[in-house]
Protein backbone atom coordinates (compact mmCIF):
# COMPACT_ATOMS: atom_id res chain seq x y z
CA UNK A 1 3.19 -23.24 0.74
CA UNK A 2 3.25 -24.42 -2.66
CA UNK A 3 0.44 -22.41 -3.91
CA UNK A 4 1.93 -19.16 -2.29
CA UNK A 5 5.09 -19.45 -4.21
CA UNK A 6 2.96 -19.81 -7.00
CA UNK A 7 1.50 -17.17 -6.61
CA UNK A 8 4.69 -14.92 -5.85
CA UNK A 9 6.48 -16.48 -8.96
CA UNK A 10 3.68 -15.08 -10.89
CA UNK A 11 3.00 -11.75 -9.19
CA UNK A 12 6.58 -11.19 -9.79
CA UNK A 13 6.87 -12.61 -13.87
CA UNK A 14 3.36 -10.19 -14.20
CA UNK A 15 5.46 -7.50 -12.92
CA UNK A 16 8.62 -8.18 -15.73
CA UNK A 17 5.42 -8.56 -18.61
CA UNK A 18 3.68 -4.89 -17.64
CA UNK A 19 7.38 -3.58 -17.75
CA UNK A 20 8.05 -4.92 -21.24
CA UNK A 21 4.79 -4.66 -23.12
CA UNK A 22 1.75 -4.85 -21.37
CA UNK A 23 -0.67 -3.36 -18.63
CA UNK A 24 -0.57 -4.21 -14.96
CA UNK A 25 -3.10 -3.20 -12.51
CA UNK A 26 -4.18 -3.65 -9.05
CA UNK A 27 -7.40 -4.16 -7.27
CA UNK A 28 -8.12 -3.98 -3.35
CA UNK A 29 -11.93 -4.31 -1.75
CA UNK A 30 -13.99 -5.02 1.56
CA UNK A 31 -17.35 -6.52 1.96
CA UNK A 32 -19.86 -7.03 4.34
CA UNK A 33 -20.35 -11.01 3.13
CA UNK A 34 -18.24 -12.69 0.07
CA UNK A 35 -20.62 -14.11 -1.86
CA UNK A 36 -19.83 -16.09 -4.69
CA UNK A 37 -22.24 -17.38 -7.28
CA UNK A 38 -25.22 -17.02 -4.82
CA UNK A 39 -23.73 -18.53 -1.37
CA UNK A 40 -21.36 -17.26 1.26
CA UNK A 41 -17.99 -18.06 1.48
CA UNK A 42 -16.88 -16.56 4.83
CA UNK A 43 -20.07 -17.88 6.67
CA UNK A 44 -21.53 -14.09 6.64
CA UNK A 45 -18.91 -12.37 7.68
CA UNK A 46 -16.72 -9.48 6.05
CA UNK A 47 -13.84 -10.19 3.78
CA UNK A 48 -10.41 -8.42 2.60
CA UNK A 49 -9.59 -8.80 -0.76
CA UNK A 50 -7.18 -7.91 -3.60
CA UNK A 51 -5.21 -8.96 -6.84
CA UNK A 52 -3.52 -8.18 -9.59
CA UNK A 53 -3.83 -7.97 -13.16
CA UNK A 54 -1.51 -8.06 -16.36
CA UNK A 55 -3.58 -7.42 -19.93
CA UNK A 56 -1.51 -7.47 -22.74
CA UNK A 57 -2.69 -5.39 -26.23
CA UNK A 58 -6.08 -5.58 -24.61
CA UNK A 59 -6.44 -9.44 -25.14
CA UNK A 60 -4.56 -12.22 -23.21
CA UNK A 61 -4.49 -11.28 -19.73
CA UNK A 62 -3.63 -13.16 -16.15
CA UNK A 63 -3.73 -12.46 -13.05
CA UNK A 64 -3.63 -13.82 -9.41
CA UNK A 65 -6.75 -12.71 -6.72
CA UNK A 66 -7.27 -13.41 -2.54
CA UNK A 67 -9.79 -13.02 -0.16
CA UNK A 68 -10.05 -14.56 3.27
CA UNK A 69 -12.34 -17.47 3.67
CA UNK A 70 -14.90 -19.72 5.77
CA UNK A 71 -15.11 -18.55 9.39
CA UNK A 72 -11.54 -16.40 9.52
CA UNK A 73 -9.11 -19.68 9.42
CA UNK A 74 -8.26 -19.69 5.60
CA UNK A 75 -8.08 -17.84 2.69
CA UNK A 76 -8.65 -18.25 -0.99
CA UNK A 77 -6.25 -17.95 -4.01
CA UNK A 78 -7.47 -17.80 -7.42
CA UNK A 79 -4.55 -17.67 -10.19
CA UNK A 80 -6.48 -17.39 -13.86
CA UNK A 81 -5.65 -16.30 -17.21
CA UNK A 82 -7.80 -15.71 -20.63
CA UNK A 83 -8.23 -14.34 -23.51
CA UNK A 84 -10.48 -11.45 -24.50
CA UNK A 85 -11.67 -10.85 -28.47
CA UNK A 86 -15.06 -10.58 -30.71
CA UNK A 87 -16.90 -13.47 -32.69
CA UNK A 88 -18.04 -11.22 -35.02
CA UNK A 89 -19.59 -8.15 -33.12
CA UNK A 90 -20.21 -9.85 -29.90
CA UNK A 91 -17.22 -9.89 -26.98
CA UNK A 92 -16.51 -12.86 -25.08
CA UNK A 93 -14.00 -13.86 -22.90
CA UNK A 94 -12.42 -17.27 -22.08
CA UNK A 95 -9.98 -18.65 -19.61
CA UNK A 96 -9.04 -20.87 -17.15
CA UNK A 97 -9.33 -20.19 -13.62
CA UNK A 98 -7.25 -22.54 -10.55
CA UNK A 99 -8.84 -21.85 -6.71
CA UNK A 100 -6.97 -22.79 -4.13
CA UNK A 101 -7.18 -22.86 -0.40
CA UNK A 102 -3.80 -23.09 1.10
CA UNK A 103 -4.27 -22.50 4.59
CA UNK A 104 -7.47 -24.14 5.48
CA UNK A 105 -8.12 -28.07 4.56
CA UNK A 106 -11.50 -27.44 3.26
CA UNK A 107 -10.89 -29.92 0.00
CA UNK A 108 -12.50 -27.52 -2.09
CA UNK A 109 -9.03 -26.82 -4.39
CA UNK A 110 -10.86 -26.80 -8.37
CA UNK A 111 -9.87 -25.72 -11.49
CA UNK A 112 -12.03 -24.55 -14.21
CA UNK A 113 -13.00 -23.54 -17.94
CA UNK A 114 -15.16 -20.39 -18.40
CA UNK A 115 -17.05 -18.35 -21.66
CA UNK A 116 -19.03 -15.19 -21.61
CA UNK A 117 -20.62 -13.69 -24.50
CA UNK A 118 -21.68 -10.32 -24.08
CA UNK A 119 -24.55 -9.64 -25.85
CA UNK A 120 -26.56 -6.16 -26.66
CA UNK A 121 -29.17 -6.16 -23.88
CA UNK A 122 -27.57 -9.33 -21.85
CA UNK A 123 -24.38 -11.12 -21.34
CA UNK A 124 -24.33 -15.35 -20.80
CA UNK A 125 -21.77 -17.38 -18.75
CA UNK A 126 -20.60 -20.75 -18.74
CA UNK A 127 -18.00 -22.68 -16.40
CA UNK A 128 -16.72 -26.19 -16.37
CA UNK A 129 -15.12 -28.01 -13.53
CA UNK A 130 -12.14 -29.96 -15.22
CA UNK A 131 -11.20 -31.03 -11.41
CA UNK A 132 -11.97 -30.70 -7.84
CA UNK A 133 -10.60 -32.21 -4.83
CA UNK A 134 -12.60 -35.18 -2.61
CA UNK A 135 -14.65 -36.27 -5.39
CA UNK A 136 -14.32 -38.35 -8.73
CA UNK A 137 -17.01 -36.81 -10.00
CA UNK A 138 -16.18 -33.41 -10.73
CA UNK A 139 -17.14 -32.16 -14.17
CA UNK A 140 -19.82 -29.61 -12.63
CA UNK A 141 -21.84 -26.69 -14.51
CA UNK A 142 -22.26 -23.09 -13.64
CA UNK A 143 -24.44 -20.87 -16.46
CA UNK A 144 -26.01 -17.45 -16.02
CA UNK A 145 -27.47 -14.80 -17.67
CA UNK A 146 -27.68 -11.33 -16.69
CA UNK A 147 -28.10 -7.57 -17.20
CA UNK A 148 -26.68 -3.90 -16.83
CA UNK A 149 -28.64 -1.09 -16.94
CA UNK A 150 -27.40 2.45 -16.50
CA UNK A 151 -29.36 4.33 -14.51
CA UNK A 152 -27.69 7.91 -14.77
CA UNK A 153 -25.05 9.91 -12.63
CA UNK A 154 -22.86 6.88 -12.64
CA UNK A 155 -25.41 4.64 -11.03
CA UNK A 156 -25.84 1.19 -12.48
CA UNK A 157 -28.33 -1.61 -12.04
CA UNK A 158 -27.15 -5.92 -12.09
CA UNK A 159 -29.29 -8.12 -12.70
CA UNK A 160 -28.38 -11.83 -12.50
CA UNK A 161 -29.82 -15.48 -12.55
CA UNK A 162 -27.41 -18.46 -12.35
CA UNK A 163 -27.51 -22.19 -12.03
CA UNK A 164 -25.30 -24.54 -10.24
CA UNK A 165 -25.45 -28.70 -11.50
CA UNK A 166 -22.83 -30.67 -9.68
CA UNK A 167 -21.79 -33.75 -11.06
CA UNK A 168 -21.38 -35.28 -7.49
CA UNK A 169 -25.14 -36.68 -6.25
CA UNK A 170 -24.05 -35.50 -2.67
CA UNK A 171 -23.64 -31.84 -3.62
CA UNK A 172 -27.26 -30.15 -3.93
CA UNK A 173 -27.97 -28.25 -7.42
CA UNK A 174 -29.44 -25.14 -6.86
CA UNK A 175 -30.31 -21.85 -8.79
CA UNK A 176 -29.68 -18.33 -7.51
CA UNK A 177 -30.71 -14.52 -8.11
CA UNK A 178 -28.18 -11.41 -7.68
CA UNK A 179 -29.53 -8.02 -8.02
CA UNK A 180 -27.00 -5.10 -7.21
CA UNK A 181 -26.69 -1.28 -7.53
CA UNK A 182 -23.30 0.21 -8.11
CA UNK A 183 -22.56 3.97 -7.92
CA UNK A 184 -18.77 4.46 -8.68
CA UNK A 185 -16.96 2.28 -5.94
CA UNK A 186 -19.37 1.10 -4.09
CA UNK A 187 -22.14 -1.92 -4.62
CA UNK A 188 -25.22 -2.86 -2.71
CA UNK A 189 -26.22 -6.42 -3.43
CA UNK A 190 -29.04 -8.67 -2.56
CA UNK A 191 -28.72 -12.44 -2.93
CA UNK A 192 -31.07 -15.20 -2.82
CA UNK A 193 -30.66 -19.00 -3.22
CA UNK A 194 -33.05 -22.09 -3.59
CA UNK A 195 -30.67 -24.71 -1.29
CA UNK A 196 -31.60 -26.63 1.28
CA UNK A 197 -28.36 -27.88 3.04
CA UNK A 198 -27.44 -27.12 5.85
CA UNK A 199 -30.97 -26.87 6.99
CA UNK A 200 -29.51 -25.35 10.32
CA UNK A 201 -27.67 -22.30 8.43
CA UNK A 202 -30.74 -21.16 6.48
CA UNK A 203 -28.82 -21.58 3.52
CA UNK A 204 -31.38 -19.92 1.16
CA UNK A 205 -31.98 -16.67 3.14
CA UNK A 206 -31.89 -13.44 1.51
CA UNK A 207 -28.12 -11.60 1.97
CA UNK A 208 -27.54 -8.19 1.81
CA UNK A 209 -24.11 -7.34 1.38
CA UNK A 210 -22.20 -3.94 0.59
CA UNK A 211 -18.76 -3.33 -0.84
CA UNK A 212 -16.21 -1.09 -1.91
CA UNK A 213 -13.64 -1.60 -4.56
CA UNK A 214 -10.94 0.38 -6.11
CA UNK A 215 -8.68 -0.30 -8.91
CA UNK A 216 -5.46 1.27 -9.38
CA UNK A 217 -2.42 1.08 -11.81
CA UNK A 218 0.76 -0.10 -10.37
């Protein structure tokens, strides 16, 4: 309950900011499978999601994002807010991102540092667990690199590779590959993953997914 008047309390402020200086937009998608950094969250099924978005002078922004989660008995709330600018020539953007899981007592609450760097030909990706629930040992590492490549008539090409290192022995490390094709609102993604565990849930199989996405001003 907490985190959902949280989240209210800052839908709401985000509201009074777009009204007084800044942007505020909206965001609302389906998908075959959420999957997030190379693994499924919704144990291969479909998932609703949506959020919102303030950006003010094109630079600080926040926002607040949901999607159901796991098997249908949960959902996940991610509140995050960052800065965008240039070092130099080259774009990055850095912010701190809270996910939270009010429904469902999966113990997977976190909250976490992130930098991209968006290069010519490639962008690069860094995140840093400051804290996650059940666990002590929580400082883990997510980095990636990847690519766009426009392909004409609004038809674009993602390629990804990313790495996982938990700081927790009993979570398994593993490294992933995301390739996707995007024509205006819709994506078709394939995802492949190295881990092991579960060994009964085929963990690393291939995933195809598709998705639709549209962004709106409110």
């Amino acid at each position: 309950m907490k985190q959902i008047v949280t989240a209210m309390l800052l839908s709401a402020g985000l509201a009074g900011l777009a009204q007084a200086q800044g942007e505020l937009t909206g965001n609302l998608g389906v998908t075959s499978n959420y999957i997030w950094r190379g693994v499924t969250q919704t144990d291969d099924q479909a998932a609703v999601q949506g959020g919102i978005d303030y950006t003010h002078d094109a630079n600080l922004y926040a926002g607040v994002w949901t999607s159901n989660y796991g098997n249908g008995n949960g959902y996940e709330l991610d509140l995050y807010g960052g800065y965008r600018g240039t070092v130099g020539d080259i774009p990055f953007d850095a912010g701190l991102i809270m996910y939270r899981f009010p429904v469902a007592n999966t113990g997977a609450d976190a909250t976490e540092l992130y930098g991209k760097f968006d290069f010519d030909l490639f962008s690069v990706m860094g995140a840093y667990t400051l804290a996650k629930d059940g666990t002590s040992q929580d400082n883990d590492i997510y980095l990636s690199i990847g690519t766009d490549a426009a392909l004409g008539d609004d038809l674009y090409a993602t390629l990804l590779f990313g790495m996982y290192e938990f700081d927790d022995s009993a979570e398994e490390d593993y490294k992933h590959i995301h390739v996707a094709l995007k024509k205006d609102e819709f994506t078709f993604a394939l995802d492949k993953n190295d881990k092991d565990r579960p060994a009964n849930a085929d963990p690393g199989a291939m995933r195809v997914s598709v998705s639709w996405t549209r962004e709106f001003d409110l």
